[in-house]
PDB file of N, CA and C in Angstrom:
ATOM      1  N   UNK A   1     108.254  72.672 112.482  1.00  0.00           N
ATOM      2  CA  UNK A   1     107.079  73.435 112.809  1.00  0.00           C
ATOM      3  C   UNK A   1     105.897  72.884 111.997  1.00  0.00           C
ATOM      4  N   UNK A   2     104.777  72.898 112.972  1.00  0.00           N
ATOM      5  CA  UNK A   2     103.653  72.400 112.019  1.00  0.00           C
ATOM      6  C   UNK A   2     102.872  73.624 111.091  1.00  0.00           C
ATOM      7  N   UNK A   3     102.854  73.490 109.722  1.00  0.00           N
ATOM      8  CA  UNK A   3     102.402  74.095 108.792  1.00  0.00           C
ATOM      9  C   UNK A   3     100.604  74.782 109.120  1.00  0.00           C
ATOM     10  N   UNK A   4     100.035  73.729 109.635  1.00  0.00           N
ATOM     11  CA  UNK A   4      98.888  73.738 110.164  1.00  0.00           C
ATOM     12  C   UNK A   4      98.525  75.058 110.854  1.00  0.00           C
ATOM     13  N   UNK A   5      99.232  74.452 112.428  1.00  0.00           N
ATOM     14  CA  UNK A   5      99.404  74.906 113.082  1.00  0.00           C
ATOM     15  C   UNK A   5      99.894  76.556 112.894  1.00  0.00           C
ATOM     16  N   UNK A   6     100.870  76.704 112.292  1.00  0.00           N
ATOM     17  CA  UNK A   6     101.036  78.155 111.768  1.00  0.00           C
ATOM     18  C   UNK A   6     100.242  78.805 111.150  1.00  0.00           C
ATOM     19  N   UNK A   7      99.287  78.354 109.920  1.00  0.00           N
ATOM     20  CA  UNK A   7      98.088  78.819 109.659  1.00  0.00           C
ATOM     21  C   UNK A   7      97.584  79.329 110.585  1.00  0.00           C
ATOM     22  N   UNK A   8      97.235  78.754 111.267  1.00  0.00           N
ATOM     23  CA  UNK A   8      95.720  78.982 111.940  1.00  0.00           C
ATOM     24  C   UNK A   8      96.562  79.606 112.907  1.00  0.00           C
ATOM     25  N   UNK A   9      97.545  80.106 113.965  1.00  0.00           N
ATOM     26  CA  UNK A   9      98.118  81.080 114.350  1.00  0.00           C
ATOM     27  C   UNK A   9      98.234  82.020 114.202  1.00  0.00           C
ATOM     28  N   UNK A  10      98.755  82.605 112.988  1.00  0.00           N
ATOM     29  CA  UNK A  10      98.708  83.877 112.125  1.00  0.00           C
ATOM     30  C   UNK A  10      97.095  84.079 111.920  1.00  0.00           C
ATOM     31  N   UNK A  11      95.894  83.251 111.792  1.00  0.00           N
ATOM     32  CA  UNK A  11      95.043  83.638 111.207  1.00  0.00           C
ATOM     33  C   UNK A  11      94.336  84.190 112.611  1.00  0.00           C
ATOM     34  N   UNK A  12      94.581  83.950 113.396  1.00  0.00           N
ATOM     35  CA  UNK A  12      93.957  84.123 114.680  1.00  0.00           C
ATOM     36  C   UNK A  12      94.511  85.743 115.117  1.00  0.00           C
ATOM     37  N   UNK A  13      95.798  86.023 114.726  1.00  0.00           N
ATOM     38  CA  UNK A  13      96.712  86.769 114.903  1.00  0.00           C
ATOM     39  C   UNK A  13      95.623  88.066 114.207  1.00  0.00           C
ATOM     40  N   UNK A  14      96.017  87.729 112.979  1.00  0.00           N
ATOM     41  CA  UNK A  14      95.437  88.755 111.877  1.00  0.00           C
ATOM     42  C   UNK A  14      93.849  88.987 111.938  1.00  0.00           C
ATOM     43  N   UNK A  15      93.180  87.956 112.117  1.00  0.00           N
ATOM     44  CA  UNK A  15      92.210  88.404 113.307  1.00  0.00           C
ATOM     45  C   UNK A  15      91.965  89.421 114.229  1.00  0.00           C
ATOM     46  N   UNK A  16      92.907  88.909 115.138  1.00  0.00           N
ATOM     47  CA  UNK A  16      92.785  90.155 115.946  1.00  0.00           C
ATOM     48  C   UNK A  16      93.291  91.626 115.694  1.00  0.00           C
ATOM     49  N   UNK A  17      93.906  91.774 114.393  1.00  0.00           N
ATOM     50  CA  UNK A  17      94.498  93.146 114.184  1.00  0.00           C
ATOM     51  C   UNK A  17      93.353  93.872 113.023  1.00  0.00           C
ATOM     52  N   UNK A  18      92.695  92.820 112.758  1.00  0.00           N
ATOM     53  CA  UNK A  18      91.319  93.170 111.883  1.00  0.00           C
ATOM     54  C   UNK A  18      90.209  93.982 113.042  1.00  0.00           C
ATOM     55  N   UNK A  19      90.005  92.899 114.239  1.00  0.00           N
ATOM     56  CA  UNK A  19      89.071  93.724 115.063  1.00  0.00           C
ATOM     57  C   UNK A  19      89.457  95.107 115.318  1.00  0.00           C
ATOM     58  N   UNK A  20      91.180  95.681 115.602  1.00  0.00           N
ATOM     59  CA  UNK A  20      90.971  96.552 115.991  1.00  0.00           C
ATOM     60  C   UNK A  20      90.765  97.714 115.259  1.00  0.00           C
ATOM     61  N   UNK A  21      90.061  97.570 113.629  1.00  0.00           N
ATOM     62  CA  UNK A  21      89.550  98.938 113.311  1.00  0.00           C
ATOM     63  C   UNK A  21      88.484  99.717 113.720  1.00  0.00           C
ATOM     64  N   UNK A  22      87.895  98.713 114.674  1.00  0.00           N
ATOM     65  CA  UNK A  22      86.851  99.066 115.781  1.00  0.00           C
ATOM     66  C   UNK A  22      87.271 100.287 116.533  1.00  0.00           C
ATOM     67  N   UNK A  23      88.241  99.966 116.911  1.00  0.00           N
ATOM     68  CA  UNK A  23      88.934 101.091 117.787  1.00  0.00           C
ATOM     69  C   UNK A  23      89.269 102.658 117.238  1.00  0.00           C
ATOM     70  N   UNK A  24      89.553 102.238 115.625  1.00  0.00           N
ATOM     71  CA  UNK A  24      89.799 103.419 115.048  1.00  0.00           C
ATOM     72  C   UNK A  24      88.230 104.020 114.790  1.00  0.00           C
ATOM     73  N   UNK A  25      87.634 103.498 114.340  1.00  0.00           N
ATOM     74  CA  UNK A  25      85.896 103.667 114.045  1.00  0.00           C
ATOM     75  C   UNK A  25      85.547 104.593 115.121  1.00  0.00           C
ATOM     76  N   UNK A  26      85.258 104.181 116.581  1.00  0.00           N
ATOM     77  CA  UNK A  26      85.100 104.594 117.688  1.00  0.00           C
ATOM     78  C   UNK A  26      85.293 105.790 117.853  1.00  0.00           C
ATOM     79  N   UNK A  27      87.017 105.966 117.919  1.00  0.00           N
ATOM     80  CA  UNK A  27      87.585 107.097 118.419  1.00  0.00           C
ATOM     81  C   UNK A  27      86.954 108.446 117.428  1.00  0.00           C
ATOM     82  N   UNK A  28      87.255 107.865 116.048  1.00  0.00           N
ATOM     83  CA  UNK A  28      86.786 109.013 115.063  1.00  0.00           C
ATOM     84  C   UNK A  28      84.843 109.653 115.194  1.00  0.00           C
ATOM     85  N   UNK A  29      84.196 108.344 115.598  1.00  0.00           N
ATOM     86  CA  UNK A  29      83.004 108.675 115.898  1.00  0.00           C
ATOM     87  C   UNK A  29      82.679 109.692 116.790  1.00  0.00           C
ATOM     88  N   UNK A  30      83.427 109.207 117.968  1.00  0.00           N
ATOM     89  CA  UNK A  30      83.046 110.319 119.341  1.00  0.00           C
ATOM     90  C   UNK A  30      83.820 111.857 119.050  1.00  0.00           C
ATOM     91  N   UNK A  31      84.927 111.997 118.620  1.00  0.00           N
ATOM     92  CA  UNK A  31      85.278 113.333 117.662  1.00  0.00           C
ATOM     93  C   UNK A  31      84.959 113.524 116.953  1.00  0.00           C
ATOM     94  N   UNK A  32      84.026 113.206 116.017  1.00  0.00           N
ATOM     95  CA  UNK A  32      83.148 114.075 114.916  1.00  0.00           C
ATOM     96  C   UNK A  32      81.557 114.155 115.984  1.00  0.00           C
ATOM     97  N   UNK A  33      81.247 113.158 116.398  1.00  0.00           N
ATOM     98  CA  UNK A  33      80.231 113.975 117.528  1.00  0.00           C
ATOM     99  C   UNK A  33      80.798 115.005 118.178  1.00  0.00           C
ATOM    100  N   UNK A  34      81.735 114.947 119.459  1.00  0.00           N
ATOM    101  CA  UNK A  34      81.715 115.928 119.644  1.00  0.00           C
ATOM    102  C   UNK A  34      81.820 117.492 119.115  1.00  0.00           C
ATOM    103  N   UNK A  35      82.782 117.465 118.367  1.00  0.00           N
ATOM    104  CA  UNK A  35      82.878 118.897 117.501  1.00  0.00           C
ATOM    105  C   UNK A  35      81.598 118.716 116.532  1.00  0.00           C
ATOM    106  N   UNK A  36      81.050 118.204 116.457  1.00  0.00           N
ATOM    107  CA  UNK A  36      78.940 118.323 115.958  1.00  0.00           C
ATOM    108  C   UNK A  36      78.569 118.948 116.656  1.00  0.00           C
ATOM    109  N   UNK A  37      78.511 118.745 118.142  1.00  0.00           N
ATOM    110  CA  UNK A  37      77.679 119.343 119.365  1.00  0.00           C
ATOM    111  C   UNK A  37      78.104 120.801 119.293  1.00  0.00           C
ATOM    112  N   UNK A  38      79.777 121.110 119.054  1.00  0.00           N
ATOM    113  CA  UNK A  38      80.591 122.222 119.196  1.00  0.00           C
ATOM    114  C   UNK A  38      79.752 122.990 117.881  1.00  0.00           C
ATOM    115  N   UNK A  39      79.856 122.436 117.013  1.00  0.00           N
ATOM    116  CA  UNK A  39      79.219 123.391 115.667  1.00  0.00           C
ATOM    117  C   UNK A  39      77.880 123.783 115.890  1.00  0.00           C
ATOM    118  N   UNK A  40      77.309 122.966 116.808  1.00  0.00           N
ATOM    119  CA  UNK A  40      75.445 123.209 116.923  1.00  0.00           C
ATOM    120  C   UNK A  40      75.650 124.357 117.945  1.00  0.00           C
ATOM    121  N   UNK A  41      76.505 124.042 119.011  1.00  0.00           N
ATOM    122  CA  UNK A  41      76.187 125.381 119.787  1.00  0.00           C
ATOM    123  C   UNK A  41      76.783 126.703 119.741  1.00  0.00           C
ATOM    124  N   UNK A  42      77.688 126.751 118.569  1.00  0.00           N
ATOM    125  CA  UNK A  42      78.126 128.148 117.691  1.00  0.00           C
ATOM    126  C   UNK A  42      77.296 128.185 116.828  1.00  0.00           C
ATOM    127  N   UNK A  43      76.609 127.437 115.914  1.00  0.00           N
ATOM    128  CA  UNK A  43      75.682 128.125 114.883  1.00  0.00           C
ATOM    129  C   UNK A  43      74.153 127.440 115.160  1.00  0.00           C
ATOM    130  N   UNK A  44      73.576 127.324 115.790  1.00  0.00           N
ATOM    131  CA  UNK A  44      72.141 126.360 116.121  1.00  0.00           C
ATOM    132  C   UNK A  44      71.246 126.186 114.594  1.00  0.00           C
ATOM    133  N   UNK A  45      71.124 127.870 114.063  1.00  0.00           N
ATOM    134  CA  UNK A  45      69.861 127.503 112.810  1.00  0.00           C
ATOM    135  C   UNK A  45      70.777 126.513 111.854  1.00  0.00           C
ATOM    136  N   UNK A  46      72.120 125.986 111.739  1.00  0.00           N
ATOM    137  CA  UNK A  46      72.898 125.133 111.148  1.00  0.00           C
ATOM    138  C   UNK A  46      72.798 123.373 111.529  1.00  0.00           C
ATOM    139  N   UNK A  47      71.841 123.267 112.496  1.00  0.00           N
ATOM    140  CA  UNK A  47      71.805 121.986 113.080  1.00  0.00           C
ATOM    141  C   UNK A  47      71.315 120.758 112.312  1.00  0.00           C
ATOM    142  N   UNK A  48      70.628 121.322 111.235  1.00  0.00           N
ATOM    143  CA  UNK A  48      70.219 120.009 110.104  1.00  0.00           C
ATOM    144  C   UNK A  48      71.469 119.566 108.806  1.00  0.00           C
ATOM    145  N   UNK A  49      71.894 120.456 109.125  1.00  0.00           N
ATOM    146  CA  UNK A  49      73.060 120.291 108.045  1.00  0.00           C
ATOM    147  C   UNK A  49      74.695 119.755 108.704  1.00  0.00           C
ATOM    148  N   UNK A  50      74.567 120.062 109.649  1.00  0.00           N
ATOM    149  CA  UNK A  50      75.475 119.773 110.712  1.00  0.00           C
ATOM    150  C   UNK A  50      75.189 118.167 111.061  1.00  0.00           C
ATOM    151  N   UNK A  51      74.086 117.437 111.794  1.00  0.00           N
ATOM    152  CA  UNK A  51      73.563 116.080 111.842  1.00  0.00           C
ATOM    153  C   UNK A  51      74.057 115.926 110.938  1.00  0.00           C
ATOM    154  N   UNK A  52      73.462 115.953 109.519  1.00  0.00           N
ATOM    155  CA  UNK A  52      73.093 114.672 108.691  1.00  0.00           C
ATOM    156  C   UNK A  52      74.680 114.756 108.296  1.00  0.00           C
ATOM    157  N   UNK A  53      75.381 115.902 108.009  1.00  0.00           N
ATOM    158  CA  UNK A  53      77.059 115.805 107.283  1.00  0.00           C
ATOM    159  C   UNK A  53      77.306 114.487 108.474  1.00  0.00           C
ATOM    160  N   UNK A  54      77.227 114.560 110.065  1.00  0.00           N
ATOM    161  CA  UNK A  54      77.708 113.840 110.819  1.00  0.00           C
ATOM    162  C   UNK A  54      77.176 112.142 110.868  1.00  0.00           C
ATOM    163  N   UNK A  55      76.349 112.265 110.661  1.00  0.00           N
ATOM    164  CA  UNK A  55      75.471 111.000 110.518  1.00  0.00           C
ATOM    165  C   UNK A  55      75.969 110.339 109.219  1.00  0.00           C
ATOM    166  N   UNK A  56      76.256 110.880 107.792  1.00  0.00           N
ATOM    167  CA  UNK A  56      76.964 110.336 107.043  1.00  0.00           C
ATOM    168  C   UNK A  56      77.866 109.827 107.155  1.00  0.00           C
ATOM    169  N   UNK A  57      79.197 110.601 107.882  1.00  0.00           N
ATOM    170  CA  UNK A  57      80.453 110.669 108.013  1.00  0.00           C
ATOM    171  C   UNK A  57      80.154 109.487 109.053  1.00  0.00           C
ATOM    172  N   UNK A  58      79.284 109.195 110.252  1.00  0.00           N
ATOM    173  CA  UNK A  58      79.881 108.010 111.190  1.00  0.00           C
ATOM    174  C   UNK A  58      79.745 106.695 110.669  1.00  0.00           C
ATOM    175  N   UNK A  59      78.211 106.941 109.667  1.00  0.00           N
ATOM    176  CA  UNK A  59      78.121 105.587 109.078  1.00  0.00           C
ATOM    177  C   UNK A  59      79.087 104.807 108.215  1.00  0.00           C
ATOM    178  N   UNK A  60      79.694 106.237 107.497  1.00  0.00           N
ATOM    179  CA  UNK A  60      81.223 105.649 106.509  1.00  0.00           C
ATOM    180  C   UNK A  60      82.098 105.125 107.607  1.00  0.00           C
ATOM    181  N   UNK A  61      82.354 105.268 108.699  1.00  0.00           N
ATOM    182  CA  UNK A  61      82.971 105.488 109.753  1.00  0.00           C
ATOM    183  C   UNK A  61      82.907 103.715 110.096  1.00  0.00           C
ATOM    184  N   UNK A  62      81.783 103.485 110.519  1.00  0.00           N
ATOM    185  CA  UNK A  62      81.156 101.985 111.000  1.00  0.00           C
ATOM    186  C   UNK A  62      81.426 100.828 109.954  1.00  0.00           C
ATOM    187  N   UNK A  63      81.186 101.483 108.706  1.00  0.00           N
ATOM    188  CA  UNK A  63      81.213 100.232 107.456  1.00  0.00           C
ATOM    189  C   UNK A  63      83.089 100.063 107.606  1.00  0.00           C
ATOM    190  N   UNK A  64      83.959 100.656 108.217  1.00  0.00           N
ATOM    191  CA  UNK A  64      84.985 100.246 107.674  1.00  0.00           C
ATOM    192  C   UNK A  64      84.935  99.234 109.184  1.00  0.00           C
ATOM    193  N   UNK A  65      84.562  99.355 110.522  1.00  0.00           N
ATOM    194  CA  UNK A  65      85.040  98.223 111.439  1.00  0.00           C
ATOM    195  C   UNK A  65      83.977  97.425 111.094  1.00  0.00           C
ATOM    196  N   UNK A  66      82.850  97.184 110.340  1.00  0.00           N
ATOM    197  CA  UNK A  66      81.859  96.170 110.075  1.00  0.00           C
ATOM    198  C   UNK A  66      83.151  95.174 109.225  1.00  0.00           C
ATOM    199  N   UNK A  67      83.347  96.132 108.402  1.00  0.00           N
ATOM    200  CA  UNK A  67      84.264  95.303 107.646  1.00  0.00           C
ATOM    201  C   UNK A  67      85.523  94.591 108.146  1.00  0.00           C
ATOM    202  N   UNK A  68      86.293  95.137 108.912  1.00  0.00           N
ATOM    203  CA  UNK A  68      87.028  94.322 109.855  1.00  0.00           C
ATOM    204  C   UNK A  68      86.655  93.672 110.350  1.00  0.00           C
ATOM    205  N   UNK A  69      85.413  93.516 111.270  1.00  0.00           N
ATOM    206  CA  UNK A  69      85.317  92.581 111.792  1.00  0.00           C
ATOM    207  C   UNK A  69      84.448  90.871 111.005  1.00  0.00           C
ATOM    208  N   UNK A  70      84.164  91.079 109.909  1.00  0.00           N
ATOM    209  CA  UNK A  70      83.907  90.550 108.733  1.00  0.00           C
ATOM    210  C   UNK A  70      84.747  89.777 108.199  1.00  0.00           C
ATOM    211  N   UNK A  71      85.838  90.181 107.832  1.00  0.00           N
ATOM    212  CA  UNK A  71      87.286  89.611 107.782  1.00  0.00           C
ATOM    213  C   UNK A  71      87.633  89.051 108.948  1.00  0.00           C
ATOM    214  N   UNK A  72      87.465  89.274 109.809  1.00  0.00           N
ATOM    215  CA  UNK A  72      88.109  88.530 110.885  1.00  0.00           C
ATOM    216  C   UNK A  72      87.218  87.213 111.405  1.00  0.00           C
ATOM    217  N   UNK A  73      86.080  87.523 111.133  1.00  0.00           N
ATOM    218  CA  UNK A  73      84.971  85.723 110.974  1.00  0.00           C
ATOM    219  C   UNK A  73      85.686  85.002 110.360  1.00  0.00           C
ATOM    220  N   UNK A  74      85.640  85.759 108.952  1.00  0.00           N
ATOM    221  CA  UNK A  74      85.959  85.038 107.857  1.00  0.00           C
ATOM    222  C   UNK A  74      87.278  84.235 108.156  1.00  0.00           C
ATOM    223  N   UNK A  75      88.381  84.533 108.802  1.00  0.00           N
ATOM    224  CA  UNK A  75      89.368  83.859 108.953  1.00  0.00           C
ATOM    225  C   UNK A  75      89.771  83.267 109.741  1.00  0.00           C
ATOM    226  N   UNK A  76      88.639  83.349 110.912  1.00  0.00           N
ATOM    227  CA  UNK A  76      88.701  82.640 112.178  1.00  0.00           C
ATOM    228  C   UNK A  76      87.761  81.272 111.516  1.00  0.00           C
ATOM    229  N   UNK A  77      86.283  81.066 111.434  1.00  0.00           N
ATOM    230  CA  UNK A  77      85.424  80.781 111.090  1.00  0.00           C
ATOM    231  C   UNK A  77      85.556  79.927 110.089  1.00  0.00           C
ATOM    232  N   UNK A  78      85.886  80.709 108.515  1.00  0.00           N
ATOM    233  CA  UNK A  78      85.436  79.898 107.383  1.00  0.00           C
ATOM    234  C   UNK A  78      87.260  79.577 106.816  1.00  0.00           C
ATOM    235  N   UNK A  79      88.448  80.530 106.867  1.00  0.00           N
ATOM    236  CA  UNK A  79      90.118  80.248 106.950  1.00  0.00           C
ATOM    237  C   UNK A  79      90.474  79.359 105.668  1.00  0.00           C
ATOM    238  N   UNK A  80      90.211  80.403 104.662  1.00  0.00           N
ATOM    239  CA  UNK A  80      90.499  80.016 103.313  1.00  0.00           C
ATOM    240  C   UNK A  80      92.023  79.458 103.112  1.00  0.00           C
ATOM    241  N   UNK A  81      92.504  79.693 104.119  1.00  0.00           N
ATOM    242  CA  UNK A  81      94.328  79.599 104.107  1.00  0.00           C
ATOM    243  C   UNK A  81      94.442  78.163 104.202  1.00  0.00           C
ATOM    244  N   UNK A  82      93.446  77.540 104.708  1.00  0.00           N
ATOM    245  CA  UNK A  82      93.933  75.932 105.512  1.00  0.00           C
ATOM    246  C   UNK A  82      93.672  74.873 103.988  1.00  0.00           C
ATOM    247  N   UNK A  83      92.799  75.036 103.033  1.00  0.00           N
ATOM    248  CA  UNK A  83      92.433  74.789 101.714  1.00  0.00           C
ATOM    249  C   UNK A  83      94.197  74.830 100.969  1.00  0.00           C
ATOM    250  N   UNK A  84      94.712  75.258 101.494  1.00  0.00           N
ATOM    251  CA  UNK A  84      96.706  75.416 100.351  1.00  0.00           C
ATOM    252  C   UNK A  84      97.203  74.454 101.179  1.00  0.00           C
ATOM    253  N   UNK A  85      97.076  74.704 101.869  1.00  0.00           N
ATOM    254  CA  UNK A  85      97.788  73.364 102.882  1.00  0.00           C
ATOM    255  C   UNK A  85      97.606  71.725 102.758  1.00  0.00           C
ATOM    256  N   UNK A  86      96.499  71.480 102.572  1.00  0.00           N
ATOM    257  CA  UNK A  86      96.320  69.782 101.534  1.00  0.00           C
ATOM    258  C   UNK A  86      96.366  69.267 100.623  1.00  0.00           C
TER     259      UNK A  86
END
């Protein structure tokens, strides 16, 4: 088996299991919106405090698939792994 070749397989691999914290990001986004909308229209004079808790919470939300997908450049792209190999 080529050594190489396996690198950069797995890295492509792990790659793609990096993108999918996108997916987790997502899902959690649109359920804390929705039950936002749910809290605004049981308590309305609560709606500024309600946003911004939500607006915090998605942005923590985003930095973790920014970051996946960050890692996954990084190892497609720049593949610090192939540097052990020569």
């Amino acid at each position: 088996m080529d050594p190489m070749g396996f690198v950069l397989g797995m890295s492509a691999l792990s790659a793609g299991i990096c993108t999918l914290s996108g997916l987790g990001s997502g899902l959690g986004q649109g359920i804390a919106a929705g039950r936002a909308a749910e809290a605004v229209g049981r308590q309305p004079e609560a709606r500024g405090e309600i946003l911004s808790t939500m607006l915090v919470g998605c942005a923590l939300a985003e930095t973790c698939s920014i970051y996946g997908l960050l890692i996954a450049l990084i190892l497609l792209l720049a593949n610090p792994l192939v540097v052990f190999l020569q």
